[in-house]
C-alpha atoms as a PDB file:
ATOM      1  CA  UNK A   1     -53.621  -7.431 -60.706  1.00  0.00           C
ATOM      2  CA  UNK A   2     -54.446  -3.661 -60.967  1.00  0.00           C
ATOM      3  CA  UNK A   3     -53.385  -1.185 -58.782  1.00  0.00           C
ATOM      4  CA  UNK A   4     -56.804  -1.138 -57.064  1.00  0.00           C
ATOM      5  CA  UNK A   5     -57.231  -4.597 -56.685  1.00  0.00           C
ATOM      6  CA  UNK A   6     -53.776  -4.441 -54.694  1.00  0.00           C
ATOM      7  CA  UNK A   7     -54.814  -1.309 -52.532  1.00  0.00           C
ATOM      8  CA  UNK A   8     -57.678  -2.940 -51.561  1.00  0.00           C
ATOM      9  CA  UNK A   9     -56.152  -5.804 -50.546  1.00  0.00           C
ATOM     10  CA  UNK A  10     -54.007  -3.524 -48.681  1.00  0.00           C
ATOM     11  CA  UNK A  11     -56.574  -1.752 -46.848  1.00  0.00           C
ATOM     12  CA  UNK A  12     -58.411  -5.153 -46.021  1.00  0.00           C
ATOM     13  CA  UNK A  13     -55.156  -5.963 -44.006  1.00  0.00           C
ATOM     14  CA  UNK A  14     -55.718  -2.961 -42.499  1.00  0.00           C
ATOM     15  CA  UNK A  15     -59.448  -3.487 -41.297  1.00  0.00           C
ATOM     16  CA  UNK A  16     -58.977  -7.134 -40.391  1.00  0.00           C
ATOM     17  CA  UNK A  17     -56.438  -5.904 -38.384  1.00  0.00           C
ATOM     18  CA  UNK A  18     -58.558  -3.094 -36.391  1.00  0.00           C
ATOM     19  CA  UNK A  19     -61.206  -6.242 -36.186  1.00  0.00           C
ATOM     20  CA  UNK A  20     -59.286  -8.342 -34.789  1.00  0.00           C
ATOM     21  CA  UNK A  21     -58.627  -5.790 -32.123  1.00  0.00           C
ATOM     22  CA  UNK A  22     -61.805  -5.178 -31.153  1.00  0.00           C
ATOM     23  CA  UNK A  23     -62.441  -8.795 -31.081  1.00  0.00           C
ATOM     24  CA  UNK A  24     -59.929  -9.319 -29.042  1.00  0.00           C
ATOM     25  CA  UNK A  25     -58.643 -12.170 -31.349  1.00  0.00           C
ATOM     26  CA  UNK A  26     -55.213 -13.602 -32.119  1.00  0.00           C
ATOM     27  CA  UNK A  27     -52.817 -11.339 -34.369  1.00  0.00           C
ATOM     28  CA  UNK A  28     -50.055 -11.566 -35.787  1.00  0.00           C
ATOM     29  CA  UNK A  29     -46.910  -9.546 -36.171  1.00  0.00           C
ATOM     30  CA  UNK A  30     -47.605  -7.020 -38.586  1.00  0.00           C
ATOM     31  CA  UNK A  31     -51.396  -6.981 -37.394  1.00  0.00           C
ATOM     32  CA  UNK A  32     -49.999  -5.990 -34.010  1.00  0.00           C
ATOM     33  CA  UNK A  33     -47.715  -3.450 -35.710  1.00  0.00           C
ATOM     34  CA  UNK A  34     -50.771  -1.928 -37.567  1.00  0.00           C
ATOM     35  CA  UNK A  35     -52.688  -1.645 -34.541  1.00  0.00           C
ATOM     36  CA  UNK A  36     -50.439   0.026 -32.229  1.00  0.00           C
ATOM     37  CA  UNK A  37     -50.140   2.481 -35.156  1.00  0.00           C
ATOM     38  CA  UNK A  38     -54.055   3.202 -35.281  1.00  0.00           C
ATOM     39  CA  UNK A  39     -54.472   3.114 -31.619  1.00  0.00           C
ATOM     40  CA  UNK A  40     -52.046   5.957 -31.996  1.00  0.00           C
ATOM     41  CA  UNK A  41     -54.339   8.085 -34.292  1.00  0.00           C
ATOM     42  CA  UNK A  42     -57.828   8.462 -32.634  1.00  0.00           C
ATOM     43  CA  UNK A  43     -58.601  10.433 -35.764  1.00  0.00           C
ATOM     44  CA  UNK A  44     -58.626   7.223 -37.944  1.00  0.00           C
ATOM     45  CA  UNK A  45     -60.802   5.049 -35.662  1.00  0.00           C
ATOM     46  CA  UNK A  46     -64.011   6.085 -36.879  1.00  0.00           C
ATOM     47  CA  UNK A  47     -62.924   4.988 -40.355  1.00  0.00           C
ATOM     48  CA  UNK A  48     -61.550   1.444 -39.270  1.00  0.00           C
ATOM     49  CA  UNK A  49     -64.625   0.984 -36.982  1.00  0.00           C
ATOM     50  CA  UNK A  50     -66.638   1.393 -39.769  1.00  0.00           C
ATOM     51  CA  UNK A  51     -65.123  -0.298 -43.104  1.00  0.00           C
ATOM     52  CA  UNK A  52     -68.230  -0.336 -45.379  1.00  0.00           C
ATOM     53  CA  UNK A  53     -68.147   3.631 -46.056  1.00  0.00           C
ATOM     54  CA  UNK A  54     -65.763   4.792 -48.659  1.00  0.00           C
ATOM     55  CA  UNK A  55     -63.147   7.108 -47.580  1.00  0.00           C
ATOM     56  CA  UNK A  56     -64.019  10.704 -48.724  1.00  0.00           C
ATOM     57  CA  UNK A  57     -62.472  12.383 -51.103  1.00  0.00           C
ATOM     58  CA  UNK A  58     -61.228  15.113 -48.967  1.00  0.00           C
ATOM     59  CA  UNK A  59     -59.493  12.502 -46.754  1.00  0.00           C
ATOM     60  CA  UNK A  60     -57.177  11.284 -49.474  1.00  0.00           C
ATOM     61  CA  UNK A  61     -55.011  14.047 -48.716  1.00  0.00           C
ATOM     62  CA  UNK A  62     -54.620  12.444 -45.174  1.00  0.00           C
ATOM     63  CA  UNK A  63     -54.837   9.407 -46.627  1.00  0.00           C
ATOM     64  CA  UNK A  64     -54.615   7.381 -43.169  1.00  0.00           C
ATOM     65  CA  UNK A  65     -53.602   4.132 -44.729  1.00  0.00           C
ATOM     66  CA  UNK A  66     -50.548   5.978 -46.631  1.00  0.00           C
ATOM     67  CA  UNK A  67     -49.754   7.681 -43.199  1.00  0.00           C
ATOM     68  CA  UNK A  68     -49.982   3.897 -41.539  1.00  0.00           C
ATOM     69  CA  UNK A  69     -47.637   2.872 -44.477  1.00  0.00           C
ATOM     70  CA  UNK A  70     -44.867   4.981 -43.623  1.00  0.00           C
ATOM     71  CA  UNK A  71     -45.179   4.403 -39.856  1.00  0.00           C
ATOM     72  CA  UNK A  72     -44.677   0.829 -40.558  1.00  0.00           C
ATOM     73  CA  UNK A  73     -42.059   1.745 -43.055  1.00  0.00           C
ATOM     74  CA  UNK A  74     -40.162   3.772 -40.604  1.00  0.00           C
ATOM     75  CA  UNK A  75     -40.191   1.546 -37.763  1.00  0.00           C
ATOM     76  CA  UNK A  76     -38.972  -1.331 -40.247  1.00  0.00           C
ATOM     77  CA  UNK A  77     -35.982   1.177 -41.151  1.00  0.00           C
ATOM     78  CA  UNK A  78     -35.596   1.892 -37.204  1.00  0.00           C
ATOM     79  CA  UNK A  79     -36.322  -1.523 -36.374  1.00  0.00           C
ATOM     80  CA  UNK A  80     -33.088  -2.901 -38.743  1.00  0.00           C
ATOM     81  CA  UNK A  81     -30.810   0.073 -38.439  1.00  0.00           C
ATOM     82  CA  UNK A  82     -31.360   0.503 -42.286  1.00  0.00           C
ATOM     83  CA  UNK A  83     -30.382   2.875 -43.341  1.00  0.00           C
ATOM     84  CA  UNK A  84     -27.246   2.780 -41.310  1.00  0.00           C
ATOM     85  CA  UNK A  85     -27.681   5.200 -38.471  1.00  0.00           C
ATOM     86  CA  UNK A  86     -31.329   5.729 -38.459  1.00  0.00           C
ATOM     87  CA  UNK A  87     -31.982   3.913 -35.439  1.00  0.00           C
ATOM     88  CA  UNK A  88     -29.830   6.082 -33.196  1.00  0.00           C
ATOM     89  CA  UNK A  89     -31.184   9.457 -34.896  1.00  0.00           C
ATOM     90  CA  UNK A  90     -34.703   8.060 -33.575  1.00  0.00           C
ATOM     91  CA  UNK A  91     -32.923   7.078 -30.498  1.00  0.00           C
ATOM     92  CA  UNK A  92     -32.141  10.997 -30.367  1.00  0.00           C
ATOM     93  CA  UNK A  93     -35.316  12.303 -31.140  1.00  0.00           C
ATOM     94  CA  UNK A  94     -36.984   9.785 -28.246  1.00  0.00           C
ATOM     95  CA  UNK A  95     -35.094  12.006 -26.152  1.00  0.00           C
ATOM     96  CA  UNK A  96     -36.269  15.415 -27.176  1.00  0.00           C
ATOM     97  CA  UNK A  97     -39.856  14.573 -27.742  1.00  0.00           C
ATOM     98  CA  UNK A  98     -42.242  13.568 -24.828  1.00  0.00           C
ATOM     99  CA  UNK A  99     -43.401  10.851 -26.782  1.00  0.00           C
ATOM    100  CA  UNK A 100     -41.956   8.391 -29.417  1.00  0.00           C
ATOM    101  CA  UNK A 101     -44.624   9.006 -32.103  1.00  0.00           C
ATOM    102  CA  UNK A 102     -43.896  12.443 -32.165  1.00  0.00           C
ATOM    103  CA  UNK A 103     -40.349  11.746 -32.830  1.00  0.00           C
ATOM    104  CA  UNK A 104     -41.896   9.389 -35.593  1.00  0.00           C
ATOM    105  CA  UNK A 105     -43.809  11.989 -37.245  1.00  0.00           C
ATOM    106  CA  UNK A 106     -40.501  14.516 -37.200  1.00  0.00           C
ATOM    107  CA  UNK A 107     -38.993  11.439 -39.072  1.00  0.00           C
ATOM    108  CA  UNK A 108     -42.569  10.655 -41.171  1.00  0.00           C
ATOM    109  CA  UNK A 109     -41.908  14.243 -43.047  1.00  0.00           C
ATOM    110  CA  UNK A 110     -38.570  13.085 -43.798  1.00  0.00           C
ATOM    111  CA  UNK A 111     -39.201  10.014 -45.009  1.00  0.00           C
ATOM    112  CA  UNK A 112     -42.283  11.534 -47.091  1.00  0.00           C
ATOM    113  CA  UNK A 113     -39.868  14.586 -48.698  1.00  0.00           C
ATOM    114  CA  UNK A 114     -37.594  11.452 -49.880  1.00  0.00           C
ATOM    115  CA  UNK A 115     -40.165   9.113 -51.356  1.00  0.00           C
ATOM    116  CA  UNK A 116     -41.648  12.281 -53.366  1.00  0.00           C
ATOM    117  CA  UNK A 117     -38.045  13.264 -54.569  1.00  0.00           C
ATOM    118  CA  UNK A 118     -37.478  10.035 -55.592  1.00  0.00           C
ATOM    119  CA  UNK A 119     -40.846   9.227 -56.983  1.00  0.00           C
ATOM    120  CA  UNK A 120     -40.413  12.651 -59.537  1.00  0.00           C
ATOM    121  CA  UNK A 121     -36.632  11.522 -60.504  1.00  0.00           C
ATOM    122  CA  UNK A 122     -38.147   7.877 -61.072  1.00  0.00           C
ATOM    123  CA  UNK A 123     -34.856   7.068 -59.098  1.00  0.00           C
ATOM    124  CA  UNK A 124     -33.897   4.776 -55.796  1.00  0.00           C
ATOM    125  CA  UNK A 125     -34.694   7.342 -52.376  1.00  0.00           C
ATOM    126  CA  UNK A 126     -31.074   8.504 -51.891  1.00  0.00           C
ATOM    127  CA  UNK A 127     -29.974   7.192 -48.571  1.00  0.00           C
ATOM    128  CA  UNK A 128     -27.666   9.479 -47.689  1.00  0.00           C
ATOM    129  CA  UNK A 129     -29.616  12.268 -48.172  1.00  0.00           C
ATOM    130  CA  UNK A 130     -32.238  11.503 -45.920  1.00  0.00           C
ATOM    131  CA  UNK A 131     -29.791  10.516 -43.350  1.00  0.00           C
ATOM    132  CA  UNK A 132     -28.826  13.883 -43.562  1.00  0.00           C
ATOM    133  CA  UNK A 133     -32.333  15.340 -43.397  1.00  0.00           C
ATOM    134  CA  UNK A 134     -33.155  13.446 -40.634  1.00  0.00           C
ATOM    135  CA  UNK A 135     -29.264  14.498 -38.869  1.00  0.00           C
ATOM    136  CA  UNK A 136     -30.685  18.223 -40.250  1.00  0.00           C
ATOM    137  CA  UNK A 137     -33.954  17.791 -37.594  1.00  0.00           C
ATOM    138  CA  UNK A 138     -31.980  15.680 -35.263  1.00  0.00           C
ATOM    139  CA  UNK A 139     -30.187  18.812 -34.294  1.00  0.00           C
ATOM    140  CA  UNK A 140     -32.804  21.103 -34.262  1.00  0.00           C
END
């Protein structure tokens, strides 16, 4: 399977997801986790409402299914304590931010720095060091 066929199939989670919403239909877990996230960012509804248009060009830098990604990422991280002590940095940040998506997004920049880092090393993301990132903003 190429790499397109797989982000497609990706995306298509996404949209059945946002269709199911406006349906009003059964969803499951991660459906429900995808649409909290997009009810979250107005910005993106207009391209989830309508699925047939290809995302611009210009959008790929805000590529709102990568940004979706790492939402669902984090909260998976937050969700399982993993890594170790991530849940009560968030915790932390719940309590300095009004709201708990803009603690996310503190984290989201983190988590983003990392993935990069690791991605140009063609190494593992190194735990520790994003635990200490995160401690780094934690404390701002």
């Amino acid at each position: 399977m190429t790499t397109t066929n797989r982000r497609d199939e990706m995306r298509k989670v996404f949209y059945d997801a946002w269709r199911k919403h406006k349906e009003k239909s059964i969803v499951e877990p991660l459906e429900a986790m995808i649409i909290e996230v997009i009810l979250s960012h107005p910005e993106y509804h207009d391209i989830f409402n309508h699925p047939e248009n290809e995302l611009e060009p210009e959008l790929e830098a805000a590529n709102p299914f990568l940004h979706i990604s790492l939402h669902l990422a984090l909260r998976e991280q937050i969700n399982t304590d993993s890594p170790k002590g991530i849940r009560l940095i968030y915790d932390n940040l719940c309590q300095k931010y009004p709201e708990k998506h803009m603690a996310e997004h503190q984290m989201l920049e983190c988590l983003k720095h990392i993935l990069w880092e690791a991605q140009q090393t063609e190494s593992l993301p190194d735990e520790q060091y994003y635990l200490e990132v995160l401690q780094r903003i934690e404390s701002m």
